[in-house]
C-alpha atoms as a PDB file:
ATOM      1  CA  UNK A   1     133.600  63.062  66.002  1.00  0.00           C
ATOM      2  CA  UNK A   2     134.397  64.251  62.565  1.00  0.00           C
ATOM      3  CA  UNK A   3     137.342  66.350  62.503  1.00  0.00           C
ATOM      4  CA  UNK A   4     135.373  69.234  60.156  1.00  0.00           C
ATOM      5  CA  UNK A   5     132.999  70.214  63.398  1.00  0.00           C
ATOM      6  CA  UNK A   6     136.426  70.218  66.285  1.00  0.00           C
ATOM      7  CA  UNK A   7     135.781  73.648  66.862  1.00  0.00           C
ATOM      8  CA  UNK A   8     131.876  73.221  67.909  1.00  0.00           C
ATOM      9  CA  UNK A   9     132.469  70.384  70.437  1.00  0.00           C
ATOM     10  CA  UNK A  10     131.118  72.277  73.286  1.00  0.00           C
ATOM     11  CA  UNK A  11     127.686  72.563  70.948  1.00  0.00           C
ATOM     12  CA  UNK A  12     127.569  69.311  70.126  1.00  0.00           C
ATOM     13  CA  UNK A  13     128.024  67.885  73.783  1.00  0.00           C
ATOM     14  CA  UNK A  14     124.857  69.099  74.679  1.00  0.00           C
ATOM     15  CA  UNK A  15     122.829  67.299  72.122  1.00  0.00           C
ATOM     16  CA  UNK A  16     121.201  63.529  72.656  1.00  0.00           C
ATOM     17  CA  UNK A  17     123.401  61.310  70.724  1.00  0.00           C
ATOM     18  CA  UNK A  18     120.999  60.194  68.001  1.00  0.00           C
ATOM     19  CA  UNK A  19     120.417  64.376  66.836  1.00  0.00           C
ATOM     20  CA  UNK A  20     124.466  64.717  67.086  1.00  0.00           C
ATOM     21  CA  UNK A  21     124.621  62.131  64.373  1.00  0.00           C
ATOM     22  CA  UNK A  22     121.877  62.880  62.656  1.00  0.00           C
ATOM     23  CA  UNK A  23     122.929  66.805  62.376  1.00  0.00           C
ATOM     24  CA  UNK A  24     126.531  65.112  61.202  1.00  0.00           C
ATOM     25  CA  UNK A  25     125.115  63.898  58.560  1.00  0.00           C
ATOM     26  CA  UNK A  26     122.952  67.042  57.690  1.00  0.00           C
ATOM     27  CA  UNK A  27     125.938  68.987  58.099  1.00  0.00           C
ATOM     28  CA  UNK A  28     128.202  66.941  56.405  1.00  0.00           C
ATOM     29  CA  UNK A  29     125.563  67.371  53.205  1.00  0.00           C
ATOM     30  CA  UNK A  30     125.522  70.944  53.538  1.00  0.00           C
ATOM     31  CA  UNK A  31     129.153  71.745  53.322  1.00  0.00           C
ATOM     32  CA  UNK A  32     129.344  69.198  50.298  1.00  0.00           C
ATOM     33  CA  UNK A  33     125.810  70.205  48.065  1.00  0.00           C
ATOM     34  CA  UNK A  34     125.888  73.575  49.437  1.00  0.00           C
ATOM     35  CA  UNK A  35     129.423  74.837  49.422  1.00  0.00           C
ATOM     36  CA  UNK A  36     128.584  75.972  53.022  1.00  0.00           C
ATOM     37  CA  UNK A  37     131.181  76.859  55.573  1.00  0.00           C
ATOM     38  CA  UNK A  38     131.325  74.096  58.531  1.00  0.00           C
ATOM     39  CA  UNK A  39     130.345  76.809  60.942  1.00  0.00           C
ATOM     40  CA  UNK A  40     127.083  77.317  58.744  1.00  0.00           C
ATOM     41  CA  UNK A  41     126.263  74.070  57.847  1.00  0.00           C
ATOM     42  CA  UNK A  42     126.165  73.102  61.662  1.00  0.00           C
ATOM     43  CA  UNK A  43     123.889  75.897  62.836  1.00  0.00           C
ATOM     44  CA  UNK A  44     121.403  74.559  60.596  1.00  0.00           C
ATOM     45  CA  UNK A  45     121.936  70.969  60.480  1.00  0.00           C
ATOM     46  CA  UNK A  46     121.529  71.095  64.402  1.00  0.00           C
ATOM     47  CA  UNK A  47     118.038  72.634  64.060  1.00  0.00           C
ATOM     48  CA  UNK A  48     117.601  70.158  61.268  1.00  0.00           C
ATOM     49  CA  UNK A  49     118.262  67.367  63.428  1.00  0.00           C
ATOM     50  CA  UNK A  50     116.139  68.149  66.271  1.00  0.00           C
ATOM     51  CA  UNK A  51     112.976  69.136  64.521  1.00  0.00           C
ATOM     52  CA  UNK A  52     113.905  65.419  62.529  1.00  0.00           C
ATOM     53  CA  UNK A  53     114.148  64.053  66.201  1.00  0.00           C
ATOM     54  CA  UNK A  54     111.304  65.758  67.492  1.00  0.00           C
ATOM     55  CA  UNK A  55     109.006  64.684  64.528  1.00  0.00           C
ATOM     56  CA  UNK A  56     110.142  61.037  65.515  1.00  0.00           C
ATOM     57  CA  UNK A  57     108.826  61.566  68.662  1.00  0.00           C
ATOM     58  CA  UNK A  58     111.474  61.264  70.649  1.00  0.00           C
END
């Protein structure tokens, strides 16, 4: 786990493992392009990730 998104273990637990990675990523892109605060950047890169996850089908 990246050491930026410690603090929102317990929210990222309860995700399937390909959305945690995928909202990493997201996340990771937000706080970088966007100048947005980790806590930020993970709210939305989790609903990112699942709508990405859910348009996969899966």
């Amino acid at each position: 786990m990246d050491w930026m998104f410690d603090d929102f273990k317990t929210e990222l637990d309860a995700l399937n493992s390909t959305v945690r990675e995928k909202a990493f990523e997201i996340a990771k892109e937000l706080v970088q392009e966007k100048d947005l605060s980790a806590k930020e950047a993970l709210k939305q890169a989790i609903i990112r990730a699942e709508e990405w996850f859910y348009d996969l089908g899966g």
